[in-house]
PDB file of N, CA and C in Angstrom:
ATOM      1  N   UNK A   1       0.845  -1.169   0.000  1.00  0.00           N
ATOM      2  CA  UNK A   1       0.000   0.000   0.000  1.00  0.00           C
ATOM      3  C   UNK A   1       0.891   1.234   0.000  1.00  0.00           C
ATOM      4  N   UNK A   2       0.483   2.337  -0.544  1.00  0.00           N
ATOM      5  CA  UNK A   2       0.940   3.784  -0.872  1.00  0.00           C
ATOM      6  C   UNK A   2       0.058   4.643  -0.990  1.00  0.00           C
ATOM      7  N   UNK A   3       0.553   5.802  -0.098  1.00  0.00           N
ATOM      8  CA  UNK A   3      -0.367   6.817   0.354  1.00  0.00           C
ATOM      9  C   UNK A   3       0.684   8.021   0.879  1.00  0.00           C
ATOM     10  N   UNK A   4       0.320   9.209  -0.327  1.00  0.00           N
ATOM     11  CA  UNK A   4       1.153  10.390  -0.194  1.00  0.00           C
ATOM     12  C   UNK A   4       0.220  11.433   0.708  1.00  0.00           C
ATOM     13  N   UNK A   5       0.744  12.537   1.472  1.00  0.00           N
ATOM     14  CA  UNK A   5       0.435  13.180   2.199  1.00  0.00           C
ATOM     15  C   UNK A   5       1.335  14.729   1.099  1.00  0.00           C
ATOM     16  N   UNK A   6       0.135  15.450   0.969  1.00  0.00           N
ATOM     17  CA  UNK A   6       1.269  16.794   0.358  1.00  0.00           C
ATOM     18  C   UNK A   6      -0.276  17.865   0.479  1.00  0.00           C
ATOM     19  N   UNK A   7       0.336  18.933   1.162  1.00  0.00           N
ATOM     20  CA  UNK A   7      -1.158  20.430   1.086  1.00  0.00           C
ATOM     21  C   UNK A   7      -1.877  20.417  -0.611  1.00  0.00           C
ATOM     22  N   UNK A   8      -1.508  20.093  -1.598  1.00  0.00           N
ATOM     23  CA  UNK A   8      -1.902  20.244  -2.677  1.00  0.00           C
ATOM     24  C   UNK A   8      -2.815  18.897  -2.681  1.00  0.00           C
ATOM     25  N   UNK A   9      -3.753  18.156  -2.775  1.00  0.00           N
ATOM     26  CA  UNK A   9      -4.529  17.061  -3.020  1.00  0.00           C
ATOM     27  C   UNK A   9      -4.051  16.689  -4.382  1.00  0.00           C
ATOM     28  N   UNK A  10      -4.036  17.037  -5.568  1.00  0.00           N
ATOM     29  CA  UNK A  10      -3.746  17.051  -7.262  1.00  0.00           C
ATOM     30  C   UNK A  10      -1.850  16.707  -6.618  1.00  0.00           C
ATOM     31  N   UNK A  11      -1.546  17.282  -6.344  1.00  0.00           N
ATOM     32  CA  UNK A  11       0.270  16.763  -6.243  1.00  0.00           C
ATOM     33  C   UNK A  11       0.271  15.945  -5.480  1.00  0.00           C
ATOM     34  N   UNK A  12      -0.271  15.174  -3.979  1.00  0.00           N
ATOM     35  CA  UNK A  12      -0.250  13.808  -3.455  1.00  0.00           C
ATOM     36  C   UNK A  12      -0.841  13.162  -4.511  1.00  0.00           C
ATOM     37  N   UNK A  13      -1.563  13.026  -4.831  1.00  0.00           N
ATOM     38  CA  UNK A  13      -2.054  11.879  -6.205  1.00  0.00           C
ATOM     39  C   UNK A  13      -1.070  11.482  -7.006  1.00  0.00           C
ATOM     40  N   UNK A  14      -0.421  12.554  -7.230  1.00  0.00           N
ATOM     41  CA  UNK A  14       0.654  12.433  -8.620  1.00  0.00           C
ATOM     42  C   UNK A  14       2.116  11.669  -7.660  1.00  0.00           C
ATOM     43  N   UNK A  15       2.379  12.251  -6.515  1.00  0.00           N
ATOM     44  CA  UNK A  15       3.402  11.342  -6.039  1.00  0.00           C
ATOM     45  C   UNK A  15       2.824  10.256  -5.463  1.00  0.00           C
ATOM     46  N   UNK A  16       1.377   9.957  -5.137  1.00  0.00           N
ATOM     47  CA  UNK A  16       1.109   8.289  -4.748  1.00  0.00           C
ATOM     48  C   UNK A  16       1.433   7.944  -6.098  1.00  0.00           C
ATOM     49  N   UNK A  17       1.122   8.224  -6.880  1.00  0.00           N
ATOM     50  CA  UNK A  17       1.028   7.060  -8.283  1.00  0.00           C
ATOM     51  C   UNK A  17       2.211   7.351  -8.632  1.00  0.00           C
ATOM     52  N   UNK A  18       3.006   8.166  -9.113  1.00  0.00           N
ATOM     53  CA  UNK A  18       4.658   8.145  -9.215  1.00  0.00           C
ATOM     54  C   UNK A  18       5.001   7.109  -8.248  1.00  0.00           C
ATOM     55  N   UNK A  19       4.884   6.764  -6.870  1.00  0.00           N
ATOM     56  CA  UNK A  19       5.647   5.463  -6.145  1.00  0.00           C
ATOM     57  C   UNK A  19       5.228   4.561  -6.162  1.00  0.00           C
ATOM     58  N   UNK A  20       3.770   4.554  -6.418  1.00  0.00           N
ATOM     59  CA  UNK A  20       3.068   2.565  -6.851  1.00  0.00           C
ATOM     60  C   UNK A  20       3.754   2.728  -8.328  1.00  0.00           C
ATOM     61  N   UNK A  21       3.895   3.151  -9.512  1.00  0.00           N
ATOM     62  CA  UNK A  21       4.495   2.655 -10.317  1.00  0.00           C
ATOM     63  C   UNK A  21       5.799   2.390 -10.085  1.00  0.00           C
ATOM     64  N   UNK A  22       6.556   2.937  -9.598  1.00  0.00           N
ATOM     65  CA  UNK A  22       8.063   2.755  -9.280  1.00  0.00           C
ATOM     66  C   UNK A  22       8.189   1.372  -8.838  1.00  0.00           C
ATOM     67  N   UNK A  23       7.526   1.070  -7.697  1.00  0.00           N
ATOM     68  CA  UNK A  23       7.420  -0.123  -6.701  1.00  0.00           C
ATOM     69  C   UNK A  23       7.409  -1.131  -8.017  1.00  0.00           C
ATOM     70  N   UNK A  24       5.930  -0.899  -8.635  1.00  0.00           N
ATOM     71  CA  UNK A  24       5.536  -2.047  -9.670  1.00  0.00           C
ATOM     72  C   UNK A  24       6.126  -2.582 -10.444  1.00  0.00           C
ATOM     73  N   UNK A  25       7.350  -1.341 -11.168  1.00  0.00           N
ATOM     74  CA  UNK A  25       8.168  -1.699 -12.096  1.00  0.00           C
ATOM     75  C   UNK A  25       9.318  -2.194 -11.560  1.00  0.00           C
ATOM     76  N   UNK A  26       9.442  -2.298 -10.229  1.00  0.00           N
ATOM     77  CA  UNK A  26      10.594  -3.190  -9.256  1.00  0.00           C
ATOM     78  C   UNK A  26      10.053  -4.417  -9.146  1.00  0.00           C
ATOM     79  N   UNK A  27       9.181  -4.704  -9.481  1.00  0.00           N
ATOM     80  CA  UNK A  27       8.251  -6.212  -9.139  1.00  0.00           C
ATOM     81  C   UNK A  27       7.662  -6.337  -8.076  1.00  0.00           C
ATOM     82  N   UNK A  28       7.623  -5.050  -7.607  1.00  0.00           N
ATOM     83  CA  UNK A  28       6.565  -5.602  -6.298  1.00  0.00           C
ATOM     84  C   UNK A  28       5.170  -5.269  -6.508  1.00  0.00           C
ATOM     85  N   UNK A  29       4.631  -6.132  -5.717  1.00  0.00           N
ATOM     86  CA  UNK A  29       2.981  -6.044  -5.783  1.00  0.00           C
ATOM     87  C   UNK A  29       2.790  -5.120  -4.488  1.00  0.00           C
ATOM     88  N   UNK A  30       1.704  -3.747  -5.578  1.00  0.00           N
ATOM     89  CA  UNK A  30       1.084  -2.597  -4.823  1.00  0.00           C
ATOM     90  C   UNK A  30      -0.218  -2.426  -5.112  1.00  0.00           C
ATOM     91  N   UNK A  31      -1.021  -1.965  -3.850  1.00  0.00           N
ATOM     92  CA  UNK A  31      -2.200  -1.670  -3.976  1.00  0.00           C
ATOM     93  C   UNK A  31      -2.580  -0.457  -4.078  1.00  0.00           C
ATOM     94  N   UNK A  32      -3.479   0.219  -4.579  1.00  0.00           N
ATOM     95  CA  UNK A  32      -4.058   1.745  -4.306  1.00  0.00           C
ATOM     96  C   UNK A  32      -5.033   1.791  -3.489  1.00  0.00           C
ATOM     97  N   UNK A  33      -4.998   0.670  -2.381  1.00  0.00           N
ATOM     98  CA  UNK A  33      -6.157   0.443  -1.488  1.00  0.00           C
ATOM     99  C   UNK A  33      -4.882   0.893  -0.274  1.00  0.00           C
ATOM    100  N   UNK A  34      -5.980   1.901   0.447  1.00  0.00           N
ATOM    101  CA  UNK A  34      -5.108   2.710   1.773  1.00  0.00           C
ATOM    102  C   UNK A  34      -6.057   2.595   2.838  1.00  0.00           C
ATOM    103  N   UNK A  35      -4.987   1.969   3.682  1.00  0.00           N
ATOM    104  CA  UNK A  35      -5.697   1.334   5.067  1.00  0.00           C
ATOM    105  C   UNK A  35      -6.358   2.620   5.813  1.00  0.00           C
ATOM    106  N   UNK A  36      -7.587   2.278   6.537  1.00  0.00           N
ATOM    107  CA  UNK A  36      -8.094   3.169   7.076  1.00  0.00           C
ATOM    108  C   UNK A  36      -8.601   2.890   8.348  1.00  0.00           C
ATOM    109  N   UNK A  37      -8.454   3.928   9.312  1.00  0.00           N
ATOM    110  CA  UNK A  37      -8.775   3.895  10.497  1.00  0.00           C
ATOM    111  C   UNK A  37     -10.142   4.438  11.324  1.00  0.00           C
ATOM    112  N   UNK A  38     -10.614   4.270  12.306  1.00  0.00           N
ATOM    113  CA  UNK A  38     -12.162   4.471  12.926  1.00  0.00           C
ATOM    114  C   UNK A  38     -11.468   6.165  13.451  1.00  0.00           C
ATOM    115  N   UNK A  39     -13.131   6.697  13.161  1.00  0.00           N
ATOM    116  CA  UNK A  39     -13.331   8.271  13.472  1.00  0.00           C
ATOM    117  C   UNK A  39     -12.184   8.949  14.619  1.00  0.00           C
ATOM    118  N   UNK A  40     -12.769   8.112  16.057  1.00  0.00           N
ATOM    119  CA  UNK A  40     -12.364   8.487  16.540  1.00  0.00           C
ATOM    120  C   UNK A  40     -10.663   7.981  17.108  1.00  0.00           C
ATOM    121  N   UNK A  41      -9.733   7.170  16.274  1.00  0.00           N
ATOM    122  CA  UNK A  41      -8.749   7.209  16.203  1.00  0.00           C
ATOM    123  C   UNK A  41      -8.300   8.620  15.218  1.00  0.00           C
ATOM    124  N   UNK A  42      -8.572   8.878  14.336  1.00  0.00           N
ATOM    125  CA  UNK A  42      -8.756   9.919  13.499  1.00  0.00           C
ATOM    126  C   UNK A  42      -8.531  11.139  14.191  1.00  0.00           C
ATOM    127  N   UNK A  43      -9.492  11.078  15.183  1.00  0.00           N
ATOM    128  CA  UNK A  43      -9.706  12.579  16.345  1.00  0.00           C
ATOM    129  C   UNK A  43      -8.292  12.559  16.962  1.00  0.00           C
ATOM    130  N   UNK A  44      -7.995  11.340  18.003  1.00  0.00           N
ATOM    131  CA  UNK A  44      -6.888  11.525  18.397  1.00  0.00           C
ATOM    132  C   UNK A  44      -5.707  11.562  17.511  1.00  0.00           C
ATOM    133  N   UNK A  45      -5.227  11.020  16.868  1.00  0.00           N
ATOM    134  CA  UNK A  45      -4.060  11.447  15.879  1.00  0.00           C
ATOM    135  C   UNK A  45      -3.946  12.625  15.079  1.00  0.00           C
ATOM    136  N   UNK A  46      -5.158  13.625  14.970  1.00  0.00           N
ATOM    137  CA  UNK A  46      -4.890  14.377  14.666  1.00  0.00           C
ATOM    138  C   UNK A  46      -4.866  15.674  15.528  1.00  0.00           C
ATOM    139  N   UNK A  47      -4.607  15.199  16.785  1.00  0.00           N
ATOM    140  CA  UNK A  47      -4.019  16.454  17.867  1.00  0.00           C
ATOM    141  C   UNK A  47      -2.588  16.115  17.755  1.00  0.00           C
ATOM    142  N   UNK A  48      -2.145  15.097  17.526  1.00  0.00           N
ATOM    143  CA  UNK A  48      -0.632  14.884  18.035  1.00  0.00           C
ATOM    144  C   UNK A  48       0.332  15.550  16.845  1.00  0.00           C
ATOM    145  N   UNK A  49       1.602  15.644  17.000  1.00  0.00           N
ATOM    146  CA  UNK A  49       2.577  16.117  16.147  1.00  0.00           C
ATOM    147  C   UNK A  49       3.018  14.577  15.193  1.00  0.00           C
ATOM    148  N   UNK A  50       3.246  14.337  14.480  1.00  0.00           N
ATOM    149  CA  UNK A  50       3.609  13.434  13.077  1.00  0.00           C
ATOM    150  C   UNK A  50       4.200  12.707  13.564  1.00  0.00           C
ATOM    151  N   UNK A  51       5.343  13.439  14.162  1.00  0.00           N
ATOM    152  CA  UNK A  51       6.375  12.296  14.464  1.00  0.00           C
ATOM    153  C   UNK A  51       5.786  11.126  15.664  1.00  0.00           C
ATOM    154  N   UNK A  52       4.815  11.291  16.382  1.00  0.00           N
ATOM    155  CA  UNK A  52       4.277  10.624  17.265  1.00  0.00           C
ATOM    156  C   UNK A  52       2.495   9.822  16.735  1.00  0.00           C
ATOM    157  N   UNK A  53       2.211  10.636  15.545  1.00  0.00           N
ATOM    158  CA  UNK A  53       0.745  10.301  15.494  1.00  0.00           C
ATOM    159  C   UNK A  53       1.508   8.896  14.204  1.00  0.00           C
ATOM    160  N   UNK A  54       2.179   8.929  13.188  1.00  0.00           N
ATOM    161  CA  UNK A  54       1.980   8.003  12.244  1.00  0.00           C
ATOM    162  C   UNK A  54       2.868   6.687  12.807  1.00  0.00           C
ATOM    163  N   UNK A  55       3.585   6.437  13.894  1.00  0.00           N
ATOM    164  CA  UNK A  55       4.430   5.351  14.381  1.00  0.00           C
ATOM    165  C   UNK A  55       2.718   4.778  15.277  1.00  0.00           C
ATOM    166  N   UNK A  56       2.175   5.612  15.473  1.00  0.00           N
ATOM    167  CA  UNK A  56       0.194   5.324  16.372  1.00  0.00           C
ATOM    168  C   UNK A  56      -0.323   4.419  15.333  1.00  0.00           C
ATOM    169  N   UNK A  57      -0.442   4.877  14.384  1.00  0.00           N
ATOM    170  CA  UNK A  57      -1.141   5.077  13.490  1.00  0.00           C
ATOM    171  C   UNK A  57      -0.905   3.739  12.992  1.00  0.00           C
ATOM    172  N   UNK A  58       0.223   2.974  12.347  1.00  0.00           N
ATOM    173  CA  UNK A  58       0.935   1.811  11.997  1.00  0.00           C
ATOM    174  C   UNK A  58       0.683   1.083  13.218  1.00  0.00           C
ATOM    175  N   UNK A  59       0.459   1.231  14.346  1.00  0.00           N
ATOM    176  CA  UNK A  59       0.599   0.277  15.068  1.00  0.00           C
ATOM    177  C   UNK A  59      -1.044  -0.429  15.733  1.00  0.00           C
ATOM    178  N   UNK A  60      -2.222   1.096  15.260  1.00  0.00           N
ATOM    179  CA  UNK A  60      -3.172   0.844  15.515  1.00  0.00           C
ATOM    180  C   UNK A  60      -4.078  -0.193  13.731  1.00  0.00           C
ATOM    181  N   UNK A  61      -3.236   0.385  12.576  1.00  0.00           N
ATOM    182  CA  UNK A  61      -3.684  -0.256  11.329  1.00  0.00           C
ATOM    183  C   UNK A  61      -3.700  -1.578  11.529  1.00  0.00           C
ATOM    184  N   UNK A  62      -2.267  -1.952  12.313  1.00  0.00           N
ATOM    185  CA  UNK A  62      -1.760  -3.767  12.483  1.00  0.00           C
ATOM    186  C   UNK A  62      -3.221  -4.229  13.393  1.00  0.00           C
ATOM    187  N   UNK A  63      -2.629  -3.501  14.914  1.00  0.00           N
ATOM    188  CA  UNK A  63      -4.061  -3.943  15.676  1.00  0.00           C
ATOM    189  C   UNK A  63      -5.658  -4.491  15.452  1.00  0.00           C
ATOM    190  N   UNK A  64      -5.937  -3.759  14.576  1.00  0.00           N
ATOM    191  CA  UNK A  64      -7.588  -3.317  14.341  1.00  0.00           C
ATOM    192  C   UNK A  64      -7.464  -4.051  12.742  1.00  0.00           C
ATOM    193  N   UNK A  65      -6.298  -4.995  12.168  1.00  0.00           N
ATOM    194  CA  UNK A  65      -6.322  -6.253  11.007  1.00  0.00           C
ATOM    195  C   UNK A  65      -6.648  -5.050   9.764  1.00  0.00           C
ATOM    196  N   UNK A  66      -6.641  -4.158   9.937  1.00  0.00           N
ATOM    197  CA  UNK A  66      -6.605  -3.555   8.704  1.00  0.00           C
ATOM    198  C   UNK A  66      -5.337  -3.712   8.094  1.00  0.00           C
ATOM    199  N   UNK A  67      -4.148  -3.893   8.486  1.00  0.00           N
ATOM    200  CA  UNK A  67      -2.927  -4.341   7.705  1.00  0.00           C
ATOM    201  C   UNK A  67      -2.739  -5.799   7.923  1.00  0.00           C
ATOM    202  N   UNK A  68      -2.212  -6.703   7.151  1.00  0.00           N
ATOM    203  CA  UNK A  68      -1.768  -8.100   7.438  1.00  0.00           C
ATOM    204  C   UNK A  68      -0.491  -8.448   7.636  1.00  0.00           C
ATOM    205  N   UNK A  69      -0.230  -9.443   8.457  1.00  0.00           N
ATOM    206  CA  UNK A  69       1.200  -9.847   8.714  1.00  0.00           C
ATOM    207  C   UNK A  69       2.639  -9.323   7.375  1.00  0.00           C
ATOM    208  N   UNK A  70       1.506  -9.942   6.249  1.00  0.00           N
ATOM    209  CA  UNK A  70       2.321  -9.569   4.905  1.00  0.00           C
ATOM    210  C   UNK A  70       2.358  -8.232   4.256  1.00  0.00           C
ATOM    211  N   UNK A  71       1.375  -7.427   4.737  1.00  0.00           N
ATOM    212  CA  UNK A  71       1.216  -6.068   4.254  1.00  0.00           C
ATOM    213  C   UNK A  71       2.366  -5.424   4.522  1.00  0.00           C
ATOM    214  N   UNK A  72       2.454  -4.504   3.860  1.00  0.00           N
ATOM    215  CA  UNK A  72       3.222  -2.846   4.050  1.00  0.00           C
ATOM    216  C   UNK A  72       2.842  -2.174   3.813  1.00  0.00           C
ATOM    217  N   UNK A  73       3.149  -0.949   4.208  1.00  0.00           N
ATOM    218  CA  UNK A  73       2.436   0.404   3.958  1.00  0.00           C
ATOM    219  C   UNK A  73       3.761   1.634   4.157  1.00  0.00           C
ATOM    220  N   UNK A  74       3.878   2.259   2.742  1.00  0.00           N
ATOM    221  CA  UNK A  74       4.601   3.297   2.775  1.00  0.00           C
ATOM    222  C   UNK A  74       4.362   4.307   2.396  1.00  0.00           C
ATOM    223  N   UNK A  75       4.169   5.093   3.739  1.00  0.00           N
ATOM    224  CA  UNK A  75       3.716   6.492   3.519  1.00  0.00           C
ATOM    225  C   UNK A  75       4.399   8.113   2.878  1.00  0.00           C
ATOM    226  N   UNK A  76       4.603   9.192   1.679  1.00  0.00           N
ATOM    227  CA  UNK A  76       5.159  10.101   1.811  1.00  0.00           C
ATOM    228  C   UNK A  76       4.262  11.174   1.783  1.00  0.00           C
ATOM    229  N   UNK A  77       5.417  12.360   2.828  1.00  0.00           N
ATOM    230  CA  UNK A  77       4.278  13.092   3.702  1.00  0.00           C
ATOM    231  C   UNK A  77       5.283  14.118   3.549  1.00  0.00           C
ATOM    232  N   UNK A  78       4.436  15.306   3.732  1.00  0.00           N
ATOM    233  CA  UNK A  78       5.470  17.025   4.586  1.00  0.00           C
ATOM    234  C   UNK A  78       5.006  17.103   5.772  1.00  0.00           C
ATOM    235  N   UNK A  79       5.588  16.866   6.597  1.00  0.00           N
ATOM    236  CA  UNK A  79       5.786  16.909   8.308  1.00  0.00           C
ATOM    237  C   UNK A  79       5.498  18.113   8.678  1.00  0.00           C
ATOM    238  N   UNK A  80       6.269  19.326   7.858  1.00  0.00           N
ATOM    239  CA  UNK A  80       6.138  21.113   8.142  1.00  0.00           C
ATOM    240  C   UNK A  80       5.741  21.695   6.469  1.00  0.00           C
ATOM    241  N   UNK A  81       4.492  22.218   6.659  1.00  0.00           N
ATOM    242  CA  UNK A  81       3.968  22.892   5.785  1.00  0.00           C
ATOM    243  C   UNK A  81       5.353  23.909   5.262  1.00  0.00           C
ATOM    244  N   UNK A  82       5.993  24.458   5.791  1.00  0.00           N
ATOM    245  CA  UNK A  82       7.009  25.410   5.598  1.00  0.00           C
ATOM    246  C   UNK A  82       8.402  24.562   4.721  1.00  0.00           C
ATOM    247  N   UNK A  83       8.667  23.254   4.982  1.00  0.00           N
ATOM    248  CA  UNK A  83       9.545  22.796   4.358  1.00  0.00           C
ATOM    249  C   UNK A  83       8.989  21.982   2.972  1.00  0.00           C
ATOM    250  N   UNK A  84      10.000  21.349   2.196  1.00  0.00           N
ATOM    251  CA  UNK A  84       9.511  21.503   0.618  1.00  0.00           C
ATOM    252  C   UNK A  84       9.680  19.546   0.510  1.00  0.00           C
ATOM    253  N   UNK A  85      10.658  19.411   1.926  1.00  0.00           N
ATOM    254  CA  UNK A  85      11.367  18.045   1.453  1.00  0.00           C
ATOM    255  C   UNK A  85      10.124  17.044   2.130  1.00  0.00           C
ATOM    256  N   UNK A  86       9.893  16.048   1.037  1.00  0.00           N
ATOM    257  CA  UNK A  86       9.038  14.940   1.622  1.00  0.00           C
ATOM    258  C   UNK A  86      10.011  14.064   2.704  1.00  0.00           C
ATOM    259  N   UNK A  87       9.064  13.825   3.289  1.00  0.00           N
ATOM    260  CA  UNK A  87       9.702  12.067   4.190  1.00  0.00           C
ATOM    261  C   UNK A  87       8.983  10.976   4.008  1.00  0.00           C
ATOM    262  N   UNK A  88       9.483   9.816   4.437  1.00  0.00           N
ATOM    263  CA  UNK A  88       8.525   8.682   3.842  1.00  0.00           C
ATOM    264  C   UNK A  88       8.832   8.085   5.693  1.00  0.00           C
ATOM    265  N   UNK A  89       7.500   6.860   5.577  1.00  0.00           N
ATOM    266  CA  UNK A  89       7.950   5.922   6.564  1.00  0.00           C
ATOM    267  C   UNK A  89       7.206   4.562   5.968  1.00  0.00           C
ATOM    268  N   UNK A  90       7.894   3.741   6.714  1.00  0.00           N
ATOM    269  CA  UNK A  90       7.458   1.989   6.491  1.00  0.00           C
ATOM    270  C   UNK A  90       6.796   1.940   7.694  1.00  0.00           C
ATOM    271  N   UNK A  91       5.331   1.155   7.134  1.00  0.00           N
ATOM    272  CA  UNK A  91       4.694   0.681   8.609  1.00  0.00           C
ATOM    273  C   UNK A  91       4.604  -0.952   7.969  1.00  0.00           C
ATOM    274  N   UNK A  92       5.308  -1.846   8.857  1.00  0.00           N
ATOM    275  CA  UNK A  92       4.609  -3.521   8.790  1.00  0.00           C
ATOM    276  C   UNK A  92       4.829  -4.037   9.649  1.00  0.00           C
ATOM    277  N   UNK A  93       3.873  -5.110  10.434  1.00  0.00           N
ATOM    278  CA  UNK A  93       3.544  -5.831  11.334  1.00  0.00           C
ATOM    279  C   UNK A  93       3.289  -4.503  12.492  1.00  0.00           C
ATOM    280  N   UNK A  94       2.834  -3.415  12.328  1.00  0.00           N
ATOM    281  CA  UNK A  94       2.759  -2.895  13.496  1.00  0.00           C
ATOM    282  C   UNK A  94       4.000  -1.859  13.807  1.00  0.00           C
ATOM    283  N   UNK A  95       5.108  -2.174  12.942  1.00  0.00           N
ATOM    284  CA  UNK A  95       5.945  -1.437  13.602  1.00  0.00           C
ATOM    285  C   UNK A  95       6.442  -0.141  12.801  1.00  0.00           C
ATOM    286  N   UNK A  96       6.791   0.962  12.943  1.00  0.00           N
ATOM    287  CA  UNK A  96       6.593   2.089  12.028  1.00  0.00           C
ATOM    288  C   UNK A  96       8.124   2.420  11.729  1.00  0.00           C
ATOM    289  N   UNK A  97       8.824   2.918  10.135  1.00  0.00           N
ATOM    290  CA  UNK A  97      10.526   2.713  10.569  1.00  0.00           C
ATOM    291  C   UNK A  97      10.272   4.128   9.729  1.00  0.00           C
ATOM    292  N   UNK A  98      10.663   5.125  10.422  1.00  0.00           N
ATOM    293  CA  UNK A  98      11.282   6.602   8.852  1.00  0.00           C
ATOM    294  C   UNK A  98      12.509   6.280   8.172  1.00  0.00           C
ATOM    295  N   UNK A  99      12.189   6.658   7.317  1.00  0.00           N
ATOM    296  CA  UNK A  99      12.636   6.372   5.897  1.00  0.00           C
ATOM    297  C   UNK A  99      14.136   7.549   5.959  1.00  0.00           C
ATOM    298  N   UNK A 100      15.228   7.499   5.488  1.00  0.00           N
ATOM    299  CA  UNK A 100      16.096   8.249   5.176  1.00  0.00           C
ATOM    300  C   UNK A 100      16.418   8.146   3.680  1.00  0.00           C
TER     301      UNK A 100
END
C-alpha cells in the first residue's frame, strides 16, 4: 500500500502514483487500497505532532487487522507545511521505521 500526504490534493495523487508505479516496475505487488482507520482514532491522531501520530497510526492499522502480517504500507508526507522536502515511513507488522 501507498499513500502520499502533500497540502496540494492534485500533487499527493501524482506522487502516490509516481511510487506505486516505481514499486511495480521493481516487481513488487502494490495496492491503491489505503488502510483506514475508525473516526475516533482519526480525532486523536490528529491532535498529536507526526512524528508521534503516524508510528500510532501503523501500530493501531496492524491492531484493528486492517494491515496483514504480509502487508506494508509506505507512507510520503510534509511533516512542516514550511519545508519543501518529503519524508517517507514503512509501517509492517505494526511497527513504524522513517525512511532516510
Amino acid at each position: 500500500h501507498v499513500d502520499a500526504f502533500y497540502p496540494q490534493p492534485e500533487v499527493a495523487a501524482k506522487i502516490a502514483v509516481a511510487s506505486r508505479t516505481d514499486l511495480a516496475e521493481r516487481g513488487q505487488r502494490v495496492s491503491d487500497r489505503v488502510p483506514l482507520l475508525a473516526a475516533g482514532d482519526l480525532v486523536v491522531l490528529g491532535g498529536m505532532p507526526p512524528q508521534q501520530a503516524y508510528p500510532l497510526a501503523c501500530k493501531r492499522y496492524f491492531d484493528e487487522g486492517t494491515l496483514a502480517e504480509k502487508d506494508a504500507f509506505l507512507n510520503l508526507m510534509i511533516l512542516d507545511p514550511r519545508e519543501a522536502q518529503l519524508h517517507a515511513g514503512l509501517c509492517v507488522q505494526g511497527k513504524w521505521t522513517w525512511l532516510r
